[in-house]
C-alpha atoms as a PDB file:
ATOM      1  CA  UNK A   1      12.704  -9.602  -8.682  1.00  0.00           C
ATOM      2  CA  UNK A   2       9.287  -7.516  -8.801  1.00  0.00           C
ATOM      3  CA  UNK A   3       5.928  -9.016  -7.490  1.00  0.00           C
ATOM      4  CA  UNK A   4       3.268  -8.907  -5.228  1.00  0.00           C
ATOM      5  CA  UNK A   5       2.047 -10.905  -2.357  1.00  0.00           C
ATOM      6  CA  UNK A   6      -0.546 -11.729   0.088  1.00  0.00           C
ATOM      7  CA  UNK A   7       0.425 -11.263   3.769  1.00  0.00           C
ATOM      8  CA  UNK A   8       0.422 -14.591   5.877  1.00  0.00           C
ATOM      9  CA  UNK A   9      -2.787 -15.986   6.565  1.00  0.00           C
ATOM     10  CA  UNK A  10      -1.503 -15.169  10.244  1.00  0.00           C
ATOM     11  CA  UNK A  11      -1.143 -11.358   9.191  1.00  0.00           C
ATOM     12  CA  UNK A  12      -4.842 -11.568   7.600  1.00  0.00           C
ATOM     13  CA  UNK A  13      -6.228 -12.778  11.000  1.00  0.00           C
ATOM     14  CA  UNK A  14      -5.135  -9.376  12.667  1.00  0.00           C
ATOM     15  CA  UNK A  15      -5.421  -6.909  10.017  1.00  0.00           C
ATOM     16  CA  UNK A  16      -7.960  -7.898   8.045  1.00  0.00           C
ATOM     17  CA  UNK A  17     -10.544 -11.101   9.366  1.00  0.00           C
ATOM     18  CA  UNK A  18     -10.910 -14.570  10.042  1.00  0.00           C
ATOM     19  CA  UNK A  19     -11.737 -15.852   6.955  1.00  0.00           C
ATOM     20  CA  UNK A  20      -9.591 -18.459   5.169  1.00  0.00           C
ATOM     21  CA  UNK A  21     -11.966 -18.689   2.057  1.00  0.00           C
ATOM     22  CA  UNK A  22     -11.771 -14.424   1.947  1.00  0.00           C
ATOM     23  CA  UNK A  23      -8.015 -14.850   1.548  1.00  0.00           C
ATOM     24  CA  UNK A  24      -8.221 -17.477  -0.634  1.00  0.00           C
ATOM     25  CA  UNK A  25     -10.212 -15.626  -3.143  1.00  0.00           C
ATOM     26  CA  UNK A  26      -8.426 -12.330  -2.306  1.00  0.00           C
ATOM     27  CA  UNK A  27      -6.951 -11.360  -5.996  1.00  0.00           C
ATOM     28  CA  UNK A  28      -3.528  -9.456  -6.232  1.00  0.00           C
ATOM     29  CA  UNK A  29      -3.068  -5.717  -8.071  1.00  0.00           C
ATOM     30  CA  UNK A  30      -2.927  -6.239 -11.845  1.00  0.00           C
ATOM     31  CA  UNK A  31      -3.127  -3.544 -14.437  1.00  0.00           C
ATOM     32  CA  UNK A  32      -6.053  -3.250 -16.436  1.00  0.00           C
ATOM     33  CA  UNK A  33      -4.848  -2.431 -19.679  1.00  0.00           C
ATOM     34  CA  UNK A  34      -1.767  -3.043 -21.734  1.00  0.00           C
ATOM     35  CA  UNK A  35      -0.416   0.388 -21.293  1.00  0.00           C
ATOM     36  CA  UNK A  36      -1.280   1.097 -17.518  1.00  0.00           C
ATOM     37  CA  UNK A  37       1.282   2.035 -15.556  1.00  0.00           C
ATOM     38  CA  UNK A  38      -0.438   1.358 -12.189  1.00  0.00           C
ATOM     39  CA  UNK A  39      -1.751  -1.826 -10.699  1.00  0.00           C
ATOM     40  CA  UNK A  40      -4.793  -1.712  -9.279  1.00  0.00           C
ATOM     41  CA  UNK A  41      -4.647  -2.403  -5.340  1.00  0.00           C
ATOM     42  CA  UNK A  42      -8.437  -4.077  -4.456  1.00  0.00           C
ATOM     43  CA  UNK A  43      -9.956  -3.299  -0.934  1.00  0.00           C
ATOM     44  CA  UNK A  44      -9.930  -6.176   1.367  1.00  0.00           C
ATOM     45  CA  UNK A  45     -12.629  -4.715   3.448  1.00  0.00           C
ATOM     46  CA  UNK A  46     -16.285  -3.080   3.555  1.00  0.00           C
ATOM     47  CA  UNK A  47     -15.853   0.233   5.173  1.00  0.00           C
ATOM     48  CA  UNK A  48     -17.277   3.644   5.415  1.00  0.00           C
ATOM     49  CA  UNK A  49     -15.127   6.972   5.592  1.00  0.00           C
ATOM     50  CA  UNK A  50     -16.989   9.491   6.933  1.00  0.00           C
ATOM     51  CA  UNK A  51     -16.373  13.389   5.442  1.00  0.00           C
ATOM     52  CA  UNK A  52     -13.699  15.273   7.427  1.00  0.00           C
ATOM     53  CA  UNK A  53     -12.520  11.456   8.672  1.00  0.00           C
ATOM     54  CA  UNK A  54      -8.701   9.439   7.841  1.00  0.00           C
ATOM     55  CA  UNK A  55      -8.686   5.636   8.098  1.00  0.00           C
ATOM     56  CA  UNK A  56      -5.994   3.751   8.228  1.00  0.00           C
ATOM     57  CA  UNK A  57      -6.688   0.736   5.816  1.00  0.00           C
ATOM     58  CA  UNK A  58      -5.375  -2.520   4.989  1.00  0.00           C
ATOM     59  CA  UNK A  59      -4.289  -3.948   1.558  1.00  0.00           C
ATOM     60  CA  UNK A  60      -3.417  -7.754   2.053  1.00  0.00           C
ATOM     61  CA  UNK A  61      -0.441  -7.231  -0.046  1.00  0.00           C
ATOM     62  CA  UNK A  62       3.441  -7.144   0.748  1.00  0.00           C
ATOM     63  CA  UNK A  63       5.802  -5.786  -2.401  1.00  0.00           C
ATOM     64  CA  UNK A  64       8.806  -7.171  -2.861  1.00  0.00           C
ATOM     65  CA  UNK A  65      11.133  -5.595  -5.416  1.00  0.00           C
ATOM     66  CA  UNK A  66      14.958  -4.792  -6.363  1.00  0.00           C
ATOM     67  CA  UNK A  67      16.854  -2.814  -4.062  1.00  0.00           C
ATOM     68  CA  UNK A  68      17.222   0.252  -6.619  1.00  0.00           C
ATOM     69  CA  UNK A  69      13.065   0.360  -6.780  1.00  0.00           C
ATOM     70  CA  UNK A  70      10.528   1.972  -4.966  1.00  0.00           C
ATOM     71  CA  UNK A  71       6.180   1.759  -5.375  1.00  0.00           C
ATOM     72  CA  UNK A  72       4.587   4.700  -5.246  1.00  0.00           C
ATOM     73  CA  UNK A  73       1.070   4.274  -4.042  1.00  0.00           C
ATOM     74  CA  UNK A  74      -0.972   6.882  -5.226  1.00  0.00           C
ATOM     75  CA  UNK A  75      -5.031   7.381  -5.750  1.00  0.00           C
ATOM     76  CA  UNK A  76      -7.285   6.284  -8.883  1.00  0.00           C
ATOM     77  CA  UNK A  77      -7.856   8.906 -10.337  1.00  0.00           C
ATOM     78  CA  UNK A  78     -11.834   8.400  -9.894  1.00  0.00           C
ATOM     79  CA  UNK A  79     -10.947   8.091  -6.731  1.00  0.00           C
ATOM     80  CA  UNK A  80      -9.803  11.367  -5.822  1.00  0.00           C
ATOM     81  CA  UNK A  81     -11.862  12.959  -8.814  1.00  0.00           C
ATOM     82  CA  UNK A  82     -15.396  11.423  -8.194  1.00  0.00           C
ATOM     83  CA  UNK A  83     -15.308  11.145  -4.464  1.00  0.00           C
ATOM     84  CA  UNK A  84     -12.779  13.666  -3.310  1.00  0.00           C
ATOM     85  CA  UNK A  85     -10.947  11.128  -1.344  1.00  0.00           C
ATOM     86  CA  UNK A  86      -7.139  11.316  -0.980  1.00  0.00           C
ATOM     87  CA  UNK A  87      -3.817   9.901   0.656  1.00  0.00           C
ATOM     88  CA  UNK A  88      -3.299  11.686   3.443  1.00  0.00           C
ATOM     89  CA  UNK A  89       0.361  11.337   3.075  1.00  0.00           C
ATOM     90  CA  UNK A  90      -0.675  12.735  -0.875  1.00  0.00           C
ATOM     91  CA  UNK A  91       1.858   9.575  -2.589  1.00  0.00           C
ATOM     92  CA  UNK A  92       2.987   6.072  -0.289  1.00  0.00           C
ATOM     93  CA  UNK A  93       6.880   5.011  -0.921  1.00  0.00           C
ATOM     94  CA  UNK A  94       7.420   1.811  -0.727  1.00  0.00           C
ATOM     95  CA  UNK A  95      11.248   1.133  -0.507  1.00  0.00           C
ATOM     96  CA  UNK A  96      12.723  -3.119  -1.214  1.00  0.00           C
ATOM     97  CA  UNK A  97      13.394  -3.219   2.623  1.00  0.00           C
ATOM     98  CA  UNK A  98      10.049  -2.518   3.856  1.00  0.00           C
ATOM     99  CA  UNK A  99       9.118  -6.098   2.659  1.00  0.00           C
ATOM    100  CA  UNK A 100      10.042  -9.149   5.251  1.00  0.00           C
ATOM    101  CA  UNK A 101      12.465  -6.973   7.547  1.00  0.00           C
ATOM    102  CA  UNK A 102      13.624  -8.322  10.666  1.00  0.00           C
ATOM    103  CA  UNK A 103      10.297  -6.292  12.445  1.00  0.00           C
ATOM    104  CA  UNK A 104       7.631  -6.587   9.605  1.00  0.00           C
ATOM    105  CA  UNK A 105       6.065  -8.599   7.319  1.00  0.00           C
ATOM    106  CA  UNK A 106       5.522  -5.806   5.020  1.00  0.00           C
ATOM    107  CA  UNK A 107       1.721  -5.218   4.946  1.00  0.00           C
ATOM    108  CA  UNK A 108       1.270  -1.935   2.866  1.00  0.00           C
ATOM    109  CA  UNK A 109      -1.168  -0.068   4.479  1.00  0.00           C
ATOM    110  CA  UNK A 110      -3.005   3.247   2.901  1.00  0.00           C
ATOM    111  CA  UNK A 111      -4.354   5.777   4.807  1.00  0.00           C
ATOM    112  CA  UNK A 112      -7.180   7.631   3.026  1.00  0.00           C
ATOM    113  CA  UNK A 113      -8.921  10.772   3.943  1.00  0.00           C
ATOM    114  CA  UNK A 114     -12.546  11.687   2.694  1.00  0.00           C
ATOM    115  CA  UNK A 115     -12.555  15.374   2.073  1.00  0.00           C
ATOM    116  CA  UNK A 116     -15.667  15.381   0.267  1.00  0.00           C
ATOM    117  CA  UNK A 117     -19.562  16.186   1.538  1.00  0.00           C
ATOM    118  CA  UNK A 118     -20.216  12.693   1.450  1.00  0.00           C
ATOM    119  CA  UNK A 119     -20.024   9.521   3.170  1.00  0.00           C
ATOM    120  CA  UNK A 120     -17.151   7.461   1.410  1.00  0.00           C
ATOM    121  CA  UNK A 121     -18.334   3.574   0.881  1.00  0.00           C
ATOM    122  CA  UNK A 122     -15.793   0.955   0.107  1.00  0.00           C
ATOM    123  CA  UNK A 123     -17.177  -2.660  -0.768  1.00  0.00           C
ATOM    124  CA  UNK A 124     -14.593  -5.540  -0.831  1.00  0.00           C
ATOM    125  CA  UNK A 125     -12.990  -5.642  -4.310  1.00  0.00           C
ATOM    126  CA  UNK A 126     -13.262  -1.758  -4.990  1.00  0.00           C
ATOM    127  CA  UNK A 127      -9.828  -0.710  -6.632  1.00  0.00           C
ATOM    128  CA  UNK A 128      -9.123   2.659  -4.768  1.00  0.00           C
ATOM    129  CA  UNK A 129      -5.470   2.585  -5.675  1.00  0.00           C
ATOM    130  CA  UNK A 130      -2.994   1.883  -7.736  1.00  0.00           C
ATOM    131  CA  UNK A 131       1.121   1.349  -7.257  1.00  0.00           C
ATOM    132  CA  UNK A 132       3.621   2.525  -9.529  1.00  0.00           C
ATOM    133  CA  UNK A 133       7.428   0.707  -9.815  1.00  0.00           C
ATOM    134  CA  UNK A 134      10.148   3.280 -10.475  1.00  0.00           C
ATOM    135  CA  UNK A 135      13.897   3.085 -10.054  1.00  0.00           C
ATOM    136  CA  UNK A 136      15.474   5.942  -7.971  1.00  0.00           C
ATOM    137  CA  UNK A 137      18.951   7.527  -7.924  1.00  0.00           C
ATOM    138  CA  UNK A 138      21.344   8.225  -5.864  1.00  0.00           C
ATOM    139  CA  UNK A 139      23.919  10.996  -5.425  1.00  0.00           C
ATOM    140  CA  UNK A 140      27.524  10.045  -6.410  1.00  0.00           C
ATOM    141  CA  UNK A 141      29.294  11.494  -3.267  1.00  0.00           C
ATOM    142  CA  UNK A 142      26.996   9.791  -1.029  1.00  0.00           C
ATOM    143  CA  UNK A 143      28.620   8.375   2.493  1.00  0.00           C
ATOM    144  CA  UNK A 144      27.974   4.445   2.988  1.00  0.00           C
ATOM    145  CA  UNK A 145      24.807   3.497   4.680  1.00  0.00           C
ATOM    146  CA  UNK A 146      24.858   0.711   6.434  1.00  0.00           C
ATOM    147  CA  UNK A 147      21.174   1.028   8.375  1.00  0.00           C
ATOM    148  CA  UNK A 148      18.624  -1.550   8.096  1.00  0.00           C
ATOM    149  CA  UNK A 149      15.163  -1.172   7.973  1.00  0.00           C
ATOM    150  CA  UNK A 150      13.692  -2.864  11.038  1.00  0.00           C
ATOM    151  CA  UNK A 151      10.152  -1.971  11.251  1.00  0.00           C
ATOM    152  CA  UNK A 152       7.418  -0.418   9.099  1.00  0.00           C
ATOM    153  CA  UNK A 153       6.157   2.843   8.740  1.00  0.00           C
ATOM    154  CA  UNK A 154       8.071   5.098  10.427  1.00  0.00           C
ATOM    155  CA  UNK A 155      10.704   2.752  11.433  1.00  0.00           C
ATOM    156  CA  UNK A 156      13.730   4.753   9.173  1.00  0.00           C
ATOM    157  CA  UNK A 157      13.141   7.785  12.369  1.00  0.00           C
ATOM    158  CA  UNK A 158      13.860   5.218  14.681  1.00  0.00           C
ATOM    159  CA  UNK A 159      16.788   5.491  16.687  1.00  0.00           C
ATOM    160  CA  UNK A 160      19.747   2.443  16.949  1.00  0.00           C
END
């Protein structure tokens, strides 16, 4: 199973605002053509990045997917091109047990860094970036790993 979904209403209240009718209306990535490869992650929030400053940013979505996937989050291309506004981790991973662990609802949160001259505006609905499904490998001779996820980012330096 692959999809997208919003974060409880209860999530939305902390990260994001108060407004039931804002998450109501709050739309879901989707690609934009037949042949993209990303879907388009929409801004939840007004905000202003300042040049020289990171935010940490919310997206209102959780990803759930199978346990041999990952999302890369990565920027729109205008994004980084136009604006000169990047990841500050350069690509997100998003691995299957980052969604609903025992610790985390799975809210995937970007954090975006304006390296340009100018103030950086986001309005509500811009589509700053995009995730990409891939499956990953693993090596043959591998020992059995039997940690669990049990937090968010971060959480996989966490000691037992």
């Amino acid at each position: 199973m692959r999809k997208f979904e919003k974060i409880s209403f209860e999530r939305w209240q902390k990260d994001i605002n108060s407004s039931r009718e804002e998450y109501n209306r709050f739309e879901l990535p989707k690609r934009q053509t037949k042949y993209s490869a990303g879907y388009d992650f929409r801004m939840p929030i007004d905000c202003t990045i300042q040049p020289g400053e990171r935010k940490n940013l919310p997206t209102g979505v959780k990803i759930q997917m199978n346990s041999d996937e990952m999302l890369l989050l990565v920027v729109r291309g205008s994004t980084g091109v136009k604006h000169n506004v990047r990841l500050t981790n350069q690509v997100g991973v998003f691995e299957s047990d980052f969604y609903n662990n025992e610790t985390n609802e799975g809210h995937a949160m970007v954090s975006l860094q304006n390296e340009g001259t100018e103030p950086f505006v986001i309005k509500k609905g811009d589509r700053l970036v995009q995730g990409i499904f891939t499956k990953f490998l693993t090596v043959d001779n591998e020992e059995t790993i039997t940690n669990i996820r049990k937090g968010s980012n971060g959480s996989t330096n966490m000691e037992e």
